[in-house]
PDB file of N, CA and C in Angstrom:
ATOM      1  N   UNK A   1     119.653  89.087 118.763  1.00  0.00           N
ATOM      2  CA  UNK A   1     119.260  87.940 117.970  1.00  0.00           C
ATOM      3  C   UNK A   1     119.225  86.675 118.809  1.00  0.00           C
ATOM      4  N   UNK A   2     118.431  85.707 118.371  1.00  0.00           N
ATOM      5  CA  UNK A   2     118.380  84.770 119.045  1.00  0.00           C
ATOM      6  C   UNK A   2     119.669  83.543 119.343  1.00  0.00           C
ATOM      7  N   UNK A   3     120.096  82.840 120.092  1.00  0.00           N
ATOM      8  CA  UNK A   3     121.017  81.861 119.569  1.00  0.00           C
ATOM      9  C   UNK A   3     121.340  81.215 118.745  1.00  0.00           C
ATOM     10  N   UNK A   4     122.093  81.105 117.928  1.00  0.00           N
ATOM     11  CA  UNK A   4     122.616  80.616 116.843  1.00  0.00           C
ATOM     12  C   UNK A   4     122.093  81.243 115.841  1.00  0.00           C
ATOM     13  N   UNK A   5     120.904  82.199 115.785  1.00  0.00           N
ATOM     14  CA  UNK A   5     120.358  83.047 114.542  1.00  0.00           C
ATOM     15  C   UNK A   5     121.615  83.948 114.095  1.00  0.00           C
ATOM     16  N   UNK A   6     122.241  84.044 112.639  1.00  0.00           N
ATOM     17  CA  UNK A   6     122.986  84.802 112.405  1.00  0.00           C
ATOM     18  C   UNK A   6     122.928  86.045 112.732  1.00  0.00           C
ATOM     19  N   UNK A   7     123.861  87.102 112.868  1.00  0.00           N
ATOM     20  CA  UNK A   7     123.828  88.377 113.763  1.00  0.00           C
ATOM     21  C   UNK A   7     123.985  89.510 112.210  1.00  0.00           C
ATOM     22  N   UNK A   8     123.283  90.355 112.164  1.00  0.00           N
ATOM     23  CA  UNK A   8     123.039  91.376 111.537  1.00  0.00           C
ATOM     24  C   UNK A   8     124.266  92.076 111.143  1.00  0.00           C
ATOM     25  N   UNK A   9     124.627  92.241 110.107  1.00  0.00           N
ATOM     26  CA  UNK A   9     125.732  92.979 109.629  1.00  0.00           C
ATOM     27  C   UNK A   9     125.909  94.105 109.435  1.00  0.00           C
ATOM     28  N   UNK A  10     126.918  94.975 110.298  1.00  0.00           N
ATOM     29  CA  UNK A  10     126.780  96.551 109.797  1.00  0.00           C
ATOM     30  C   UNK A  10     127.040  96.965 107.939  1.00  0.00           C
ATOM     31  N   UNK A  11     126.239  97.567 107.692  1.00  0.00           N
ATOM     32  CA  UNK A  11     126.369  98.011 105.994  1.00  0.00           C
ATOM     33  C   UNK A  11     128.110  97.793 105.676  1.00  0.00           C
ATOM     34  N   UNK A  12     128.333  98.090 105.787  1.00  0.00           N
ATOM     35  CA  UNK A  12     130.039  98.153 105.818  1.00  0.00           C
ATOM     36  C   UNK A  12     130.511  96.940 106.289  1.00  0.00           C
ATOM     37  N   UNK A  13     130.326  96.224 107.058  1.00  0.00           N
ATOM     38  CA  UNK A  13     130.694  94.692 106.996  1.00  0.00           C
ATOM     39  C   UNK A  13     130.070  93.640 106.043  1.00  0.00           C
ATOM     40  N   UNK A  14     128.898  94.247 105.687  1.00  0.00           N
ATOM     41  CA  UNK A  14     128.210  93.329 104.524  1.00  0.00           C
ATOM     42  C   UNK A  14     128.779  93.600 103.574  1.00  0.00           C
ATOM     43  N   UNK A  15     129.800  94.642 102.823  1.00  0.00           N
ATOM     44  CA  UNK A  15     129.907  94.759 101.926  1.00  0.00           C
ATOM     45  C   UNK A  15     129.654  95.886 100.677  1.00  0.00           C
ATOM     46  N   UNK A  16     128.427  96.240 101.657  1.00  0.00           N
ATOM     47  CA  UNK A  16     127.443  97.485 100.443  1.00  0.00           C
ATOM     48  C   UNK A  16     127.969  98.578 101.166  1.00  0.00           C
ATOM     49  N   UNK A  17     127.754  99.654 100.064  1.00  0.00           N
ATOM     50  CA  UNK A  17     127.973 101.557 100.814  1.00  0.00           C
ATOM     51  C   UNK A  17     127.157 101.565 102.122  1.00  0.00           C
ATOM     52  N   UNK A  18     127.608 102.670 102.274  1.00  0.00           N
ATOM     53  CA  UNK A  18     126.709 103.474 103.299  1.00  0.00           C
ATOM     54  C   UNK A  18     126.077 104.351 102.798  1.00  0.00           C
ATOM     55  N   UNK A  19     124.733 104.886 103.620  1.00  0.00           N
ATOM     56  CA  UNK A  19     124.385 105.541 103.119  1.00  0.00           C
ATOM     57  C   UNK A  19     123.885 106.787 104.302  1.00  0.00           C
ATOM     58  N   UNK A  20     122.929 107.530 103.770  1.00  0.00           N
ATOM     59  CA  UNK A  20     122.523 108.588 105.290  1.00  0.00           C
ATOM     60  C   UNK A  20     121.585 107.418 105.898  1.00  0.00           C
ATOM     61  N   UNK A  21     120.877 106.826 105.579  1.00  0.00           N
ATOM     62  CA  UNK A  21     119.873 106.117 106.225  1.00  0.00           C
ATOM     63  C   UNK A  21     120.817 105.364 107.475  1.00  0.00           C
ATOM     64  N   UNK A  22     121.755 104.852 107.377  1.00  0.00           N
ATOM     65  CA  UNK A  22     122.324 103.989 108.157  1.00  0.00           C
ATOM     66  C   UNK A  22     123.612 105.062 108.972  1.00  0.00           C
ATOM     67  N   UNK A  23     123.353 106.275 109.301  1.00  0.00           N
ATOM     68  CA  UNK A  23     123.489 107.011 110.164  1.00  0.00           C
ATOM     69  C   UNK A  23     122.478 107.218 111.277  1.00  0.00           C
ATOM     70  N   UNK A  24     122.971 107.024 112.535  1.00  0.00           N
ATOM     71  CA  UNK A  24     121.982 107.651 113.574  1.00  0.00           C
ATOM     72  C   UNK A  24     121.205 108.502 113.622  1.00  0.00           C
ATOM     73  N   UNK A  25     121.809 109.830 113.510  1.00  0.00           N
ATOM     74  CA  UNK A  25     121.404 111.294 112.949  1.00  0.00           C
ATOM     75  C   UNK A  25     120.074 110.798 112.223  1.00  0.00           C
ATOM     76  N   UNK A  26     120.115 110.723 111.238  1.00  0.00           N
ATOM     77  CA  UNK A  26     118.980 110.644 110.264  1.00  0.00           C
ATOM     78  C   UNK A  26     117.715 109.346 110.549  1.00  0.00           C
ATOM     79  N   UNK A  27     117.885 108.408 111.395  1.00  0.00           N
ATOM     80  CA  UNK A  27     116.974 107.513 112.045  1.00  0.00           C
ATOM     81  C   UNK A  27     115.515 108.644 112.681  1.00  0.00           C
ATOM     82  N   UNK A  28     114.625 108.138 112.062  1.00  0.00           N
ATOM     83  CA  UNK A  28     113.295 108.938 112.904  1.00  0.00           C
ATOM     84  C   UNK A  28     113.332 108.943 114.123  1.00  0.00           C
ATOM     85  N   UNK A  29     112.864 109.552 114.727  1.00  0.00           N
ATOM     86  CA  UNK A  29     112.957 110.145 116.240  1.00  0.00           C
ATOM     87  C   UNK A  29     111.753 109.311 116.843  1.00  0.00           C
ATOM     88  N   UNK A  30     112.070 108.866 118.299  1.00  0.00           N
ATOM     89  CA  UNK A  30     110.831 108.330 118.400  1.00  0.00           C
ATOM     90  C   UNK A  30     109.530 109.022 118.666  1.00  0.00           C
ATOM     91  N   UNK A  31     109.220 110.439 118.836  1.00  0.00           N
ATOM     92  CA  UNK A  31     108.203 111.240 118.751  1.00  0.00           C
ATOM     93  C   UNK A  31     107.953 111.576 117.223  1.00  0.00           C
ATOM     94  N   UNK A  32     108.606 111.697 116.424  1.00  0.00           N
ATOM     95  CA  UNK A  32     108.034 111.952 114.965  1.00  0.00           C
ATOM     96  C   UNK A  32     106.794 111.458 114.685  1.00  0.00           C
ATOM     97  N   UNK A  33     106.898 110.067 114.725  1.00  0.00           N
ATOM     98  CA  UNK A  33     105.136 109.321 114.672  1.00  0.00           C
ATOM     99  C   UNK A  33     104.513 110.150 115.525  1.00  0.00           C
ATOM    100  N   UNK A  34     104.297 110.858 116.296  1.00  0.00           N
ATOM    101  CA  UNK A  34     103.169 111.585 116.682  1.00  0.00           C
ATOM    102  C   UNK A  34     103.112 112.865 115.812  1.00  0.00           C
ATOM    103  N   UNK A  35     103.457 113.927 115.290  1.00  0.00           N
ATOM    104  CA  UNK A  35     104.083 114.659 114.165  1.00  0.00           C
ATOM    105  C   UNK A  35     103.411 113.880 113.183  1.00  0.00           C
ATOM    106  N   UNK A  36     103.651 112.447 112.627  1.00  0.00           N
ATOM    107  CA  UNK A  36     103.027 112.138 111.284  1.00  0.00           C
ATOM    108  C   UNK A  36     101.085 111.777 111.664  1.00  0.00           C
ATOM    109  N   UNK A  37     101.688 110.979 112.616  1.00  0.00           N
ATOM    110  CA  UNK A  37     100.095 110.253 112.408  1.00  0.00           C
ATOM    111  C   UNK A  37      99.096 110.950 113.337  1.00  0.00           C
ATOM    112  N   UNK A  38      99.421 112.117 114.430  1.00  0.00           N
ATOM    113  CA  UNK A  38      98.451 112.433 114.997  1.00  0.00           C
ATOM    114  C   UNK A  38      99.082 114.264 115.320  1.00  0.00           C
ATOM    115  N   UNK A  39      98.663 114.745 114.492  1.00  0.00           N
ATOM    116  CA  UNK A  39      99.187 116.411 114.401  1.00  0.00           C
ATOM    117  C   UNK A  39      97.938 117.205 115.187  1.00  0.00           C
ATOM    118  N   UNK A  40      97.005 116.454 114.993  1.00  0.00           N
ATOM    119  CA  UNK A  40      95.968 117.516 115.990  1.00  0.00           C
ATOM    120  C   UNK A  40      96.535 117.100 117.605  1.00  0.00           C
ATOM    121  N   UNK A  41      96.559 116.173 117.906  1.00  0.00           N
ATOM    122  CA  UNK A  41      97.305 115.674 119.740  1.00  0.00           C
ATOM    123  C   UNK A  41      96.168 114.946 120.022  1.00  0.00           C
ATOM    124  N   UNK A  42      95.079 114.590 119.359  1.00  0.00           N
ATOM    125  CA  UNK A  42      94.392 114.218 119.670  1.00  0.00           C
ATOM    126  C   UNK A  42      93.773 112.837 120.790  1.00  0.00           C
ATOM    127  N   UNK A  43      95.175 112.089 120.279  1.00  0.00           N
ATOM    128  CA  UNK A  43      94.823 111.357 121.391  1.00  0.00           C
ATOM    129  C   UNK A  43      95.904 111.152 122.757  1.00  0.00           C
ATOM    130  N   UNK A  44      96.005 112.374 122.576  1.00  0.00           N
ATOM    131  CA  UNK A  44      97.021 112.727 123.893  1.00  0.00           C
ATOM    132  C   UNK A  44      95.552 113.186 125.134  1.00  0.00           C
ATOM    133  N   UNK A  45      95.521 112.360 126.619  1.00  0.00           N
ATOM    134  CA  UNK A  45      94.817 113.071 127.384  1.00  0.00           C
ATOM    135  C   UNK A  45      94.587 114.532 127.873  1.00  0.00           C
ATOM    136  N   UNK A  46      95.933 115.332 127.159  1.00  0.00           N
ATOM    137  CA  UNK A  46      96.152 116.513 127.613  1.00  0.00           C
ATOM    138  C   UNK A  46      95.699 117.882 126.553  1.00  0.00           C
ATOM    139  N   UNK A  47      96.113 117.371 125.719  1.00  0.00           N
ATOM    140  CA  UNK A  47      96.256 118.053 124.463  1.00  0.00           C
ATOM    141  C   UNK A  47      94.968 117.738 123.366  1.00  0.00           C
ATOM    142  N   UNK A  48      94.483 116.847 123.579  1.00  0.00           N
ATOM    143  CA  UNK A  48      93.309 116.806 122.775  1.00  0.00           C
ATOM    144  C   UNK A  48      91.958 117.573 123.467  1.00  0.00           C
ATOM    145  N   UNK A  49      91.609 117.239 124.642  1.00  0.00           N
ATOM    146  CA  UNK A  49      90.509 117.960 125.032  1.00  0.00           C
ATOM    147  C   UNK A  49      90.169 119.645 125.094  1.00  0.00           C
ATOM    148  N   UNK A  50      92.299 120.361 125.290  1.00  0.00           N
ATOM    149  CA  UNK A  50      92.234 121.175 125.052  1.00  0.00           C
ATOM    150  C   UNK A  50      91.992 121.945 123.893  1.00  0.00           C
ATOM    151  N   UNK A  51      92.440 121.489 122.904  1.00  0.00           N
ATOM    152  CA  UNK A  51      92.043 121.430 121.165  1.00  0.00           C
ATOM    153  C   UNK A  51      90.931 122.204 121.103  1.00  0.00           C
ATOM    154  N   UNK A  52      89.811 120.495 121.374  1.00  0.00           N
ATOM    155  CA  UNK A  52      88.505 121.003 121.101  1.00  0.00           C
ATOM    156  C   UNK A  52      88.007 122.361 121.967  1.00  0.00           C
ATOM    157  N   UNK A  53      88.540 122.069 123.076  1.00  0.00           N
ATOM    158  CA  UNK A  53      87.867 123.596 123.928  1.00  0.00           C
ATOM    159  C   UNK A  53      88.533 125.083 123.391  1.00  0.00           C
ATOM    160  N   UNK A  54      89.557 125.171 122.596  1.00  0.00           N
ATOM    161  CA  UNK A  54      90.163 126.234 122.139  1.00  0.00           C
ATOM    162  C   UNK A  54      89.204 126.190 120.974  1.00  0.00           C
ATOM    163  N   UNK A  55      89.110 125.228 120.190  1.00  0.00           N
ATOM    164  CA  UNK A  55      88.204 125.985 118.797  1.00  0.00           C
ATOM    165  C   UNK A  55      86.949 125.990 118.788  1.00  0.00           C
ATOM    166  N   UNK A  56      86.194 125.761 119.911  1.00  0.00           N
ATOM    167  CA  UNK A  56      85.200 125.719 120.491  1.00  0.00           C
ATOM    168  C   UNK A  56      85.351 127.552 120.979  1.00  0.00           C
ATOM    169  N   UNK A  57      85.829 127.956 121.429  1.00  0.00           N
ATOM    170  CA  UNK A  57      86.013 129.016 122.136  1.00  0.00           C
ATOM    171  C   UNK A  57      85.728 130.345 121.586  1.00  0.00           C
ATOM    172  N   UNK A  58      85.218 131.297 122.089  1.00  0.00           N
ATOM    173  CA  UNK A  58      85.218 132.346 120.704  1.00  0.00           C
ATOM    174  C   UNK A  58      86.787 133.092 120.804  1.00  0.00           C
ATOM    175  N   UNK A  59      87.135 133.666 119.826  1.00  0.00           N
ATOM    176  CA  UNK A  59      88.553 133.958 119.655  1.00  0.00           C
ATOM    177  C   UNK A  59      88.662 135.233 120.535  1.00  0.00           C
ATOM    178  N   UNK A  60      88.093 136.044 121.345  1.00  0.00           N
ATOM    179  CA  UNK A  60      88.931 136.333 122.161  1.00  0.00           C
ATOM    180  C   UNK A  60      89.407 135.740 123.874  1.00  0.00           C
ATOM    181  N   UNK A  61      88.420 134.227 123.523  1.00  0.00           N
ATOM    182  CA  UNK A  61      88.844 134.030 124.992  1.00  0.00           C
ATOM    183  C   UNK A  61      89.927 132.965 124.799  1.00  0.00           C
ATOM    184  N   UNK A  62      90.795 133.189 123.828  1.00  0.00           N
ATOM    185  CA  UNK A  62      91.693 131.479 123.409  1.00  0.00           C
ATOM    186  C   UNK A  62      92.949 132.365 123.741  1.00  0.00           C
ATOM    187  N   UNK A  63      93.423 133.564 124.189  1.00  0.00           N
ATOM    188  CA  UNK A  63      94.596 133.629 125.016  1.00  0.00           C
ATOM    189  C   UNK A  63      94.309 133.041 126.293  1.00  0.00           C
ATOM    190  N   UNK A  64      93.144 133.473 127.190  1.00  0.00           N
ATOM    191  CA  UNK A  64      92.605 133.232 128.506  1.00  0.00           C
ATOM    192  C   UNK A  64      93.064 131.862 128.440  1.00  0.00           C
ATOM    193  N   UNK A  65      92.142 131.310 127.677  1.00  0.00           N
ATOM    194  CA  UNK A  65      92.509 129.282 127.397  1.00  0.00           C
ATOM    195  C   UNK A  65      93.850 128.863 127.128  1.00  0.00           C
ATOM    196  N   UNK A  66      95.135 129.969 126.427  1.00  0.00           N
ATOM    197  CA  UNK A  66      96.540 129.702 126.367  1.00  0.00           C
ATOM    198  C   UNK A  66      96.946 129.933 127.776  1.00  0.00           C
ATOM    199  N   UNK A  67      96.760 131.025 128.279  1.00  0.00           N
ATOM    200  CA  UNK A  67      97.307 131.359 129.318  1.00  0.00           C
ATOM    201  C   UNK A  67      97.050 130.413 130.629  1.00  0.00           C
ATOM    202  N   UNK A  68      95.556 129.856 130.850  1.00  0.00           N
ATOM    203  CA  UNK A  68      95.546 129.088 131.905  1.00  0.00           C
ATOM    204  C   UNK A  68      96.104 127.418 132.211  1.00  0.00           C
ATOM    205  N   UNK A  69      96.149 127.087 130.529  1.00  0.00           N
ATOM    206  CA  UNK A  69      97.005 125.980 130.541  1.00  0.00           C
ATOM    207  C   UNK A  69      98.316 126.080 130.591  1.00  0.00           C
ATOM    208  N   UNK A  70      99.111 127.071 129.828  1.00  0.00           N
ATOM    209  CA  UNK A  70     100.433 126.949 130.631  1.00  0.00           C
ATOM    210  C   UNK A  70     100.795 126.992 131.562  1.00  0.00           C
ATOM    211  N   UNK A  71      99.846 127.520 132.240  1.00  0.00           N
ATOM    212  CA  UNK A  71     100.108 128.040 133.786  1.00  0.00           C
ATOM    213  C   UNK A  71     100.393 126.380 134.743  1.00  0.00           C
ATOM    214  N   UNK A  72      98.807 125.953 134.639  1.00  0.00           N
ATOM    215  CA  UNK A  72      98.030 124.756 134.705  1.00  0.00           C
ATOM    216  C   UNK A  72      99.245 123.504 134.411  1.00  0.00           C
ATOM    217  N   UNK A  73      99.720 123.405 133.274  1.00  0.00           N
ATOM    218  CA  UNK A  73     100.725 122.553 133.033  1.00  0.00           C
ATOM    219  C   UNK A  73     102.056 122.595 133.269  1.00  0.00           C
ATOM    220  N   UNK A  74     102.522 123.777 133.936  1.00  0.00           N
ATOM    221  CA  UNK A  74     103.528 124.071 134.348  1.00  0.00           C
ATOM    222  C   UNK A  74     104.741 124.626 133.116  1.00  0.00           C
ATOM    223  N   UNK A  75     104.274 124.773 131.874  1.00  0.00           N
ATOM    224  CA  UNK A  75     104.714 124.819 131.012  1.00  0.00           C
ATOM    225  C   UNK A  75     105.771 126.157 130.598  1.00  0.00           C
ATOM    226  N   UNK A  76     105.826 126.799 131.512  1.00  0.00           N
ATOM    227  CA  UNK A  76     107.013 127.838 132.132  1.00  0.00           C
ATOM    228  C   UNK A  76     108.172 127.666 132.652  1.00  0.00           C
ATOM    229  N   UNK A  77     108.205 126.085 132.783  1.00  0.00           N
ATOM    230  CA  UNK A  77     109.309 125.496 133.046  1.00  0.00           C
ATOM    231  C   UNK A  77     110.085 124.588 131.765  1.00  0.00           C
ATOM    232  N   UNK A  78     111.376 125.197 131.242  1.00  0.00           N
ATOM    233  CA  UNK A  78     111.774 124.479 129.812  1.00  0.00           C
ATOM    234  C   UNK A  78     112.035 123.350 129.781  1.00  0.00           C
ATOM    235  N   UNK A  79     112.145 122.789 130.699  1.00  0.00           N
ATOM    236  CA  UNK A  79     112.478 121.023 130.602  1.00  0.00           C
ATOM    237  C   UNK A  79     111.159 120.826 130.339  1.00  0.00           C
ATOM    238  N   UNK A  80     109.786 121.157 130.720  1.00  0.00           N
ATOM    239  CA  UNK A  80     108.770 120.573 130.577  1.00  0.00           C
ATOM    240  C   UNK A  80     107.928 120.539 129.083  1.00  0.00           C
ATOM    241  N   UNK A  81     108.387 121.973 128.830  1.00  0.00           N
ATOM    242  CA  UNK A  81     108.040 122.215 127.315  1.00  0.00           C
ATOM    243  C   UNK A  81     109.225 121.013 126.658  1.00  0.00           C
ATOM    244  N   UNK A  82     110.525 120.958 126.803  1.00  0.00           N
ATOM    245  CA  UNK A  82     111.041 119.896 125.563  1.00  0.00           C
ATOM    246  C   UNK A  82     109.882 118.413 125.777  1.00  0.00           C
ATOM    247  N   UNK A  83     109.574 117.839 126.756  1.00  0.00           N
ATOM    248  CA  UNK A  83     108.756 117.060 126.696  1.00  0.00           C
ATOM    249  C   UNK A  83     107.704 117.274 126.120  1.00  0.00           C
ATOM    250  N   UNK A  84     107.175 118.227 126.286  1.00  0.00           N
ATOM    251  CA  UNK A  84     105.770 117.934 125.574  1.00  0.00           C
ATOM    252  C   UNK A  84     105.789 118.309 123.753  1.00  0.00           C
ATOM    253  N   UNK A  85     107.103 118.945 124.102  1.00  0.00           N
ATOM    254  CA  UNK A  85     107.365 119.140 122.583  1.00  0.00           C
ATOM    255  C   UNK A  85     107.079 117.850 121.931  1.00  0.00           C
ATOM    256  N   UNK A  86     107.721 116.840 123.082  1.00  0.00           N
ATOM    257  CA  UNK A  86     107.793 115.344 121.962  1.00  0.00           C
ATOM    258  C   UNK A  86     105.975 114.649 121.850  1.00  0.00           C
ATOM    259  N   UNK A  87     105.521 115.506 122.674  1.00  0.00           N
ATOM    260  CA  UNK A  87     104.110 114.928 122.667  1.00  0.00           C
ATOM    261  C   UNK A  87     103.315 115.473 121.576  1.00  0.00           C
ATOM    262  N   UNK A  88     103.135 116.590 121.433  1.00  0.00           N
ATOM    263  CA  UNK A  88     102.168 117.427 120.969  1.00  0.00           C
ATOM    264  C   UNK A  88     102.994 118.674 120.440  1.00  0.00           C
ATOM    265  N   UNK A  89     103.816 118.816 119.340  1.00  0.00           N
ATOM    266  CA  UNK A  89     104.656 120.009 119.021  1.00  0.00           C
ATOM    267  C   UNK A  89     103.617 120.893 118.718  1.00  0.00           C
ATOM    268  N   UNK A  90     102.314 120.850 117.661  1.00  0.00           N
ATOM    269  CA  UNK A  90     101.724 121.575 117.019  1.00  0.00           C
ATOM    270  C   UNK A  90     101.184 122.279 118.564  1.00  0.00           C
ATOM    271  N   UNK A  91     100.632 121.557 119.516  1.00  0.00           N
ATOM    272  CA  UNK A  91      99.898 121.924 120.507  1.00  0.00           C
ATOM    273  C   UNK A  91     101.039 123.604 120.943  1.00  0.00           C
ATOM    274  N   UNK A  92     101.994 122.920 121.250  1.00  0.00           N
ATOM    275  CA  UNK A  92     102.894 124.284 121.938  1.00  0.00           C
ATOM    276  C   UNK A  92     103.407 125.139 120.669  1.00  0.00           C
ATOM    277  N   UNK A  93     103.145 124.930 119.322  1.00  0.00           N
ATOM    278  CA  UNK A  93     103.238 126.189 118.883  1.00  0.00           C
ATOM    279  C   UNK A  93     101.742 127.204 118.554  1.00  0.00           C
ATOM    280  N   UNK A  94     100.870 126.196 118.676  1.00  0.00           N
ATOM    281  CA  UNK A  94      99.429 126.893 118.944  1.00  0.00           C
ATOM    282  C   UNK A  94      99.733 127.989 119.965  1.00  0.00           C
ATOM    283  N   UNK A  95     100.259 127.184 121.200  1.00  0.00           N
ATOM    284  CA  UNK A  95     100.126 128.670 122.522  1.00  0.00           C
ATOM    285  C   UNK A  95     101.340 129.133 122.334  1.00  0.00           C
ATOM    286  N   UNK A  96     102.037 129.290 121.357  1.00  0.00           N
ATOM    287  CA  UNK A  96     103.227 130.646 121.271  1.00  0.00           C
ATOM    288  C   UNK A  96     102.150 131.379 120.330  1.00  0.00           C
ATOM    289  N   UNK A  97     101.682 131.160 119.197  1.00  0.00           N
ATOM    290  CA  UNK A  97     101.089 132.107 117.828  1.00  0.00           C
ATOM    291  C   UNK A  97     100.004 132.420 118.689  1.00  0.00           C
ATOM    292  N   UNK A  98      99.307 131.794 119.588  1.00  0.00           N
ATOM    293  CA  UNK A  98      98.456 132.367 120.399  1.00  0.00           C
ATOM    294  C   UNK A  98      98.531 133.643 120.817  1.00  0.00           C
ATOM    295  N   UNK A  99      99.877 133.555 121.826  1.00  0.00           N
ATOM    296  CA  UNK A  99     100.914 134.802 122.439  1.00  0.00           C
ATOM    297  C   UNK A  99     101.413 136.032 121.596  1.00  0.00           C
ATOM    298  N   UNK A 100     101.516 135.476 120.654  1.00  0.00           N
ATOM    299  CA  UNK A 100     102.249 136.098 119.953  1.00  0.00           C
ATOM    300  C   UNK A 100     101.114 137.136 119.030  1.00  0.00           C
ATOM    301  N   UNK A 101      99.916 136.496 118.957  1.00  0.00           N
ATOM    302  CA  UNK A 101      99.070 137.206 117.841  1.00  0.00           C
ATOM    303  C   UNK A 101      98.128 138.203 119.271  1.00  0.00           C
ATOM    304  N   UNK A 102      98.480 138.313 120.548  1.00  0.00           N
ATOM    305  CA  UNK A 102      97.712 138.535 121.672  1.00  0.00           C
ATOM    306  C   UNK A 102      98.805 140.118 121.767  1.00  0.00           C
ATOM    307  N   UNK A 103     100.432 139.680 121.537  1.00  0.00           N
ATOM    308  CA  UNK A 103     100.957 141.066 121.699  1.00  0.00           C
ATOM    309  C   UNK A 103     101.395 141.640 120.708  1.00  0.00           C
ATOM    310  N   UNK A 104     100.367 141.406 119.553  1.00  0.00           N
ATOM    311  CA  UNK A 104     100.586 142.120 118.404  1.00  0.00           C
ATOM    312  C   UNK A 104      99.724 143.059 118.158  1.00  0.00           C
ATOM    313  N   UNK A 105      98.314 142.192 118.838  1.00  0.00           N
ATOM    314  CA  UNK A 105      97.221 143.164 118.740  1.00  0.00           C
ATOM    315  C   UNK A 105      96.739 143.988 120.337  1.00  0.00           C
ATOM    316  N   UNK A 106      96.911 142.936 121.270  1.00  0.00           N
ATOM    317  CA  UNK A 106      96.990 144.069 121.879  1.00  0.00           C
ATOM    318  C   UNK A 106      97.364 145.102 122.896  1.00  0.00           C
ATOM    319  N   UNK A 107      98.572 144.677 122.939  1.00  0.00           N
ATOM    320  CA  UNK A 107      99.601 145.442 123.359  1.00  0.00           C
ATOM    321  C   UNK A 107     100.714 146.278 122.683  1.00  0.00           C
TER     322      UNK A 107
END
């Protein structure tokens, strides 16, 4: 706060309950807004172009297109997936159901 601007009161010093809101825990995450307002990834440089080129693609070449971007993005490495988790979650569960619908059918 600025100088002399009065200083913000914790719920509990003002007087009023608490509630979950005024727990940490429950504060939105700062990747959620991408989750609300942009679920395709779209305007991620990474994740959007791939999008369109996956549903663009005919469906048996969209493992080929899973497989060369993980590769490509290094995404075999788990620290790298929690990041991009925060970028583009829908994106990285696209290339698991990808995987996953690839060794169901055909393997």
């Amino acid at each position: 706060p600025a100088r002399g601007a009065p200083r913000e009161q914790p719920a509990c010093e003002a007087g009023r309950k608490l509630t979950l809101q005024d727990d940490p825990v429950f504060q939105p995450k700062k990747y959620q807004k991408n989750v609300e307002e942009d679920p395709e990834c779209a305007r991620d440089a990474l994740w959007g172009p791939w999008r369109r080129e996956l549903m663009a693609a005919e469906q048996e070449r969209r493992i080929d297109l899973a497989y060369e971007k993980t590769m490509e993005w290094g995404l075999e490495n788990a620290t790298l997936v929690d990041e991009q988790a925060k970028i583009c979650i829908m994106g990285l569960i696209s290339l698991q159901y990808l995987f996953s619908q690839f060794l169901h059918q055909e393997v």
